[in-house]
PDB file of N, CA and C in Angstrom:
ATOM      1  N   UNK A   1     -67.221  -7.521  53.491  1.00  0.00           N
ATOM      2  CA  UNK A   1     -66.821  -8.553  54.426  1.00  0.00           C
ATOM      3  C   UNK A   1     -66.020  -9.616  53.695  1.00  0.00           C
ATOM      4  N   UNK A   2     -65.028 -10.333  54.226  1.00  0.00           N
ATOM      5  CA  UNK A   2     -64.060 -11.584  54.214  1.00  0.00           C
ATOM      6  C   UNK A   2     -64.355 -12.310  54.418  1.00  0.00           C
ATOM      7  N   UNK A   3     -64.275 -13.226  54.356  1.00  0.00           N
ATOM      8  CA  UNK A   3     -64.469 -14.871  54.893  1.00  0.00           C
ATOM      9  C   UNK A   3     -63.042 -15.731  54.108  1.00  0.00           C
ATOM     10  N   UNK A   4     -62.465 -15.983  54.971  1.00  0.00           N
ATOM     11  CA  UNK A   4     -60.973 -16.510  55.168  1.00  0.00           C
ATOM     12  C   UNK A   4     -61.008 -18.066  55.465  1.00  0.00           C
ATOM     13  N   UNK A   5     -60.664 -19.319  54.733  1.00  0.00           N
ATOM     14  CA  UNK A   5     -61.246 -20.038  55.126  1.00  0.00           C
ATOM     15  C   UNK A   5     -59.879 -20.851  55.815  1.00  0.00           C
ATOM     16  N   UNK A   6     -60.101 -21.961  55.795  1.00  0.00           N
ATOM     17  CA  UNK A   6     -58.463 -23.059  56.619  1.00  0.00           C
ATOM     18  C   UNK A   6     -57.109 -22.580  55.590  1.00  0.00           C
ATOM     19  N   UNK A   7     -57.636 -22.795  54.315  1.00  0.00           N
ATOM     20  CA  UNK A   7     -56.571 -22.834  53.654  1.00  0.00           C
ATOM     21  C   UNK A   7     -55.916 -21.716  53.560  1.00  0.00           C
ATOM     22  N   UNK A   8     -57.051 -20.566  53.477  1.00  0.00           N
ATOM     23  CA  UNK A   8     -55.905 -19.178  53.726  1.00  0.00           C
ATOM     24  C   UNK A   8     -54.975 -19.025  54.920  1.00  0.00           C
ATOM     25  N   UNK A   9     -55.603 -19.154  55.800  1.00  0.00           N
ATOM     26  CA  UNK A   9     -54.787 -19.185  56.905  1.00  0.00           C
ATOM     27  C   UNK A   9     -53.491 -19.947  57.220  1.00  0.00           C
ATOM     28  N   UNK A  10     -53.882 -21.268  57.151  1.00  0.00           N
ATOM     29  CA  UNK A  10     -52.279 -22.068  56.671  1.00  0.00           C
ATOM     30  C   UNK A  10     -51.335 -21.542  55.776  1.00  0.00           C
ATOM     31  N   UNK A  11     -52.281 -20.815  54.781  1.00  0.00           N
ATOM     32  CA  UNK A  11     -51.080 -20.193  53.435  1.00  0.00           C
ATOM     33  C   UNK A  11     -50.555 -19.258  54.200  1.00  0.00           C
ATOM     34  N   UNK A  12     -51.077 -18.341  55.042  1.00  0.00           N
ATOM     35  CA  UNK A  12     -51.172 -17.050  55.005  1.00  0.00           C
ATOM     36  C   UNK A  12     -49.087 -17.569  56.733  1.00  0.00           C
ATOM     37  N   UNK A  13     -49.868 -18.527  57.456  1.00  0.00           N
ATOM     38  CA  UNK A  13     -48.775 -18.659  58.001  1.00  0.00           C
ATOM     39  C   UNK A  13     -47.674 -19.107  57.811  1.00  0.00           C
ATOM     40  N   UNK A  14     -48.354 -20.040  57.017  1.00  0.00           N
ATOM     41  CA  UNK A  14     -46.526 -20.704  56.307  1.00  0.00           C
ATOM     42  C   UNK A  14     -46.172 -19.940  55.431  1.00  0.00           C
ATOM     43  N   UNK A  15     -46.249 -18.381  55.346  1.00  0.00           N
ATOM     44  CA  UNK A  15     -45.902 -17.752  54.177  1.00  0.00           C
ATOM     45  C   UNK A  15     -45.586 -18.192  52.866  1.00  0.00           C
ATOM     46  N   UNK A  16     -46.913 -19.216  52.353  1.00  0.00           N
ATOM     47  CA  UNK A  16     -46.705 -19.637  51.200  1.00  0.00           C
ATOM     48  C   UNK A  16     -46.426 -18.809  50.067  1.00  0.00           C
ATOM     49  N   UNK A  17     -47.037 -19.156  48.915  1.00  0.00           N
ATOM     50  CA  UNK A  17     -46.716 -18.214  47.523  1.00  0.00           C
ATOM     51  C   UNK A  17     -48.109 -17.473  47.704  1.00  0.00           C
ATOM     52  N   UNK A  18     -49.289 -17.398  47.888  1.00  0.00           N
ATOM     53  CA  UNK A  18     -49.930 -16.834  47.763  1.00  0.00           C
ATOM     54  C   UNK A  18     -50.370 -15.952  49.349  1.00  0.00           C
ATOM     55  N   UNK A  19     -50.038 -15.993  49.760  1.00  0.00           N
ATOM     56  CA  UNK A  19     -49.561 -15.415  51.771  1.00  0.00           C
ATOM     57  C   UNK A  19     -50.286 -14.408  51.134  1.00  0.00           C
ATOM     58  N   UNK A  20     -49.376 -12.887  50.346  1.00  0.00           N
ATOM     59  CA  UNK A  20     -50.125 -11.879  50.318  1.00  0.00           C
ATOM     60  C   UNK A  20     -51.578 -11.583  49.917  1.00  0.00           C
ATOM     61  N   UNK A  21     -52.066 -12.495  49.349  1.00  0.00           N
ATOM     62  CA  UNK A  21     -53.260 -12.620  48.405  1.00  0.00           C
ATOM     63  C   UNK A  21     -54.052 -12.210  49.888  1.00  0.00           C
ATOM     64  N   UNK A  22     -54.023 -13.055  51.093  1.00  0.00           N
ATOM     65  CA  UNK A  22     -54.637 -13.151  51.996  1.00  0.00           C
ATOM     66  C   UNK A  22     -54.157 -12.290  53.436  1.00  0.00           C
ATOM     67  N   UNK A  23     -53.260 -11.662  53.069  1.00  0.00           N
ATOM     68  CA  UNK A  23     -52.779 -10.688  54.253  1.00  0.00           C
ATOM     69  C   UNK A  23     -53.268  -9.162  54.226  1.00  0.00           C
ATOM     70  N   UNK A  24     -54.257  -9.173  53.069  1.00  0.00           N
ATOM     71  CA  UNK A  24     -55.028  -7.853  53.113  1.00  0.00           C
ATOM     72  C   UNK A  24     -56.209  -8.249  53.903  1.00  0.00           C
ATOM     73  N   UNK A  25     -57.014  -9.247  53.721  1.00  0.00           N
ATOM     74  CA  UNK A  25     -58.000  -9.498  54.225  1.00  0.00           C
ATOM     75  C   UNK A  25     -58.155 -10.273  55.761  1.00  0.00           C
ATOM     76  N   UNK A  26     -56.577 -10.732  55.871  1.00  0.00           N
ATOM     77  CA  UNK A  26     -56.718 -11.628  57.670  1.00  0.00           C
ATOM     78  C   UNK A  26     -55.964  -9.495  58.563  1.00  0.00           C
ATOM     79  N   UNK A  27     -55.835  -8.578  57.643  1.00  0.00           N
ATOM     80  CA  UNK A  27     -55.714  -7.472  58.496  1.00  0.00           C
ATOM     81  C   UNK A  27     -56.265  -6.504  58.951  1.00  0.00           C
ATOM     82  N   UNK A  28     -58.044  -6.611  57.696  1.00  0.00           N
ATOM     83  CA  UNK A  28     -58.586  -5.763  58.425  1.00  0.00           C
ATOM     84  C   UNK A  28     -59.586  -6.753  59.199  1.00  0.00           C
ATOM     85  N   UNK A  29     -59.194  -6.832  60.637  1.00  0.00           N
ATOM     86  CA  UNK A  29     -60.541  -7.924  61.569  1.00  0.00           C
ATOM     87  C   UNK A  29     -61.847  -7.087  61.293  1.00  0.00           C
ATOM     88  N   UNK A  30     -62.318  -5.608  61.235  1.00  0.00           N
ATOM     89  CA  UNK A  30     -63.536  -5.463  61.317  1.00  0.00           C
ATOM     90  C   UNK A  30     -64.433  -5.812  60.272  1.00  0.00           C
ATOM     91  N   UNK A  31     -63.698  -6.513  59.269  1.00  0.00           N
ATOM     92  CA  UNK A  31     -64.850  -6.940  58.219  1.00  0.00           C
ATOM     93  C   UNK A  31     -64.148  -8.449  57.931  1.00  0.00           C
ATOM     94  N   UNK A  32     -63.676  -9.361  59.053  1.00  0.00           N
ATOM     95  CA  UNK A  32     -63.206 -10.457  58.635  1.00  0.00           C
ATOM     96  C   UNK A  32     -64.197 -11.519  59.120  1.00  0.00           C
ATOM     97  N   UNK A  33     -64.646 -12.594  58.646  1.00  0.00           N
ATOM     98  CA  UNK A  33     -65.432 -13.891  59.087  1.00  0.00           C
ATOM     99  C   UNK A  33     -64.649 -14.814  59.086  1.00  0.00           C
ATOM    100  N   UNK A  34     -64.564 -15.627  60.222  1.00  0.00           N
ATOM    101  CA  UNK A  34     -63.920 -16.655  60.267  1.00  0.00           C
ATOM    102  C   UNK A  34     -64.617 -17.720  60.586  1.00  0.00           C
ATOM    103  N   UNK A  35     -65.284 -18.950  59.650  1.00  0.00           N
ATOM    104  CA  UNK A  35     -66.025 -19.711  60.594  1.00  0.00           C
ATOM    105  C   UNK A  35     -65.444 -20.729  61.755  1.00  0.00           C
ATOM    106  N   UNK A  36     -66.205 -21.176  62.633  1.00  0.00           N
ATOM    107  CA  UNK A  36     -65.304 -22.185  63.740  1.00  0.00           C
ATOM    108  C   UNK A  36     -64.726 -23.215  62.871  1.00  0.00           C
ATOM    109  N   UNK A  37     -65.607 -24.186  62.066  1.00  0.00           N
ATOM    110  CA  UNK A  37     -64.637 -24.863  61.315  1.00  0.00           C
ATOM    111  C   UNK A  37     -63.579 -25.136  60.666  1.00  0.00           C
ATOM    112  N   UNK A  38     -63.460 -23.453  60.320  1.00  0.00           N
ATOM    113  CA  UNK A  38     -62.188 -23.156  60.091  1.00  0.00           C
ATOM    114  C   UNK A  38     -60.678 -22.909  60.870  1.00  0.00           C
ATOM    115  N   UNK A  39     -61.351 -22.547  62.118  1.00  0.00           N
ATOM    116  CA  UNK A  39     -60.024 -22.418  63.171  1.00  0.00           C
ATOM    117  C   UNK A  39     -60.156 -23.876  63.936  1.00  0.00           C
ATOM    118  N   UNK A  40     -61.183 -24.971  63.737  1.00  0.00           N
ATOM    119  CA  UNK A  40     -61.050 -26.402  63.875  1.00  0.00           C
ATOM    120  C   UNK A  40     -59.769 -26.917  63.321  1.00  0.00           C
ATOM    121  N   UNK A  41     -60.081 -26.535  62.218  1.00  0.00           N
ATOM    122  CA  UNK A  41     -59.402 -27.200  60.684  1.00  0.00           C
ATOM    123  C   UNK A  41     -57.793 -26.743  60.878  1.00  0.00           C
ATOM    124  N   UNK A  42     -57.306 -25.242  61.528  1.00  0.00           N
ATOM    125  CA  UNK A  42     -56.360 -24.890  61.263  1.00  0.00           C
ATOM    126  C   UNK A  42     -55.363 -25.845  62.497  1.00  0.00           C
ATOM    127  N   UNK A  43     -56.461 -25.518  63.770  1.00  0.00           N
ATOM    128  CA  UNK A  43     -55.998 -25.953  65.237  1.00  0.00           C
ATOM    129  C   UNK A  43     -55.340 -27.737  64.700  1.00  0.00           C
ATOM    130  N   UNK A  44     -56.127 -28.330  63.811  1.00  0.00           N
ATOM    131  CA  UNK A  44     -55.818 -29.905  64.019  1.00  0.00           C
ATOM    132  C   UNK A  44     -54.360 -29.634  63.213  1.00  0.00           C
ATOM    133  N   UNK A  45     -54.120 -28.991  61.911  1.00  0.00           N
ATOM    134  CA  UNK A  45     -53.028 -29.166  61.162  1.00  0.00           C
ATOM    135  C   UNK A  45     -52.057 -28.038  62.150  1.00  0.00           C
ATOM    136  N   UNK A  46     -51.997 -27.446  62.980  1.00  0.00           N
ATOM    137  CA  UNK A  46     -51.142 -27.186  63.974  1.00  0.00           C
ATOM    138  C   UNK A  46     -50.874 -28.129  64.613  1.00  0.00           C
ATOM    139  N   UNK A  47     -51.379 -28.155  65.352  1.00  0.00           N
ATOM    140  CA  UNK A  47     -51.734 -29.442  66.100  1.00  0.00           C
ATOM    141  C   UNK A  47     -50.687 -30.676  65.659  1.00  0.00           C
ATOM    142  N   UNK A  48     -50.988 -31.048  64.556  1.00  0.00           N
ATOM    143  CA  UNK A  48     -49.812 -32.532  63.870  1.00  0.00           C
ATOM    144  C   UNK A  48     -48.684 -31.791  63.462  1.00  0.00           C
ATOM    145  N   UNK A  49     -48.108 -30.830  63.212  1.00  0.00           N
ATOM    146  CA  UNK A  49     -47.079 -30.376  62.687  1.00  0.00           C
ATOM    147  C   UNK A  49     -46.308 -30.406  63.972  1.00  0.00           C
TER     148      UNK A  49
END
């Protein structure tokens, strides 16, 4: 199992430098954890951008 936290996800969309590090693990969903805080966390820095 994964656990992906805010920061991957922001990396992973703004195709930062480390994007791929985290595009193995935000692809397989059946072993991914995401906690709510974390899609809190992502929703607010969407959110202001």
């Amino acid at each position: 199992m994964d656990v992906v936290d805010s920061r991957g996800w922001l990396e992973y969309f703004a195709d930062g430098p480390n994007a791929s590090h985290f595009a193995a693990a935000l692809r397989d969903a059946d072993q991914l954890i995401v906690p709510a805080v974390s899609i809190y966390e992502v929703f607010k820095v969407l959110l202001r951008e």
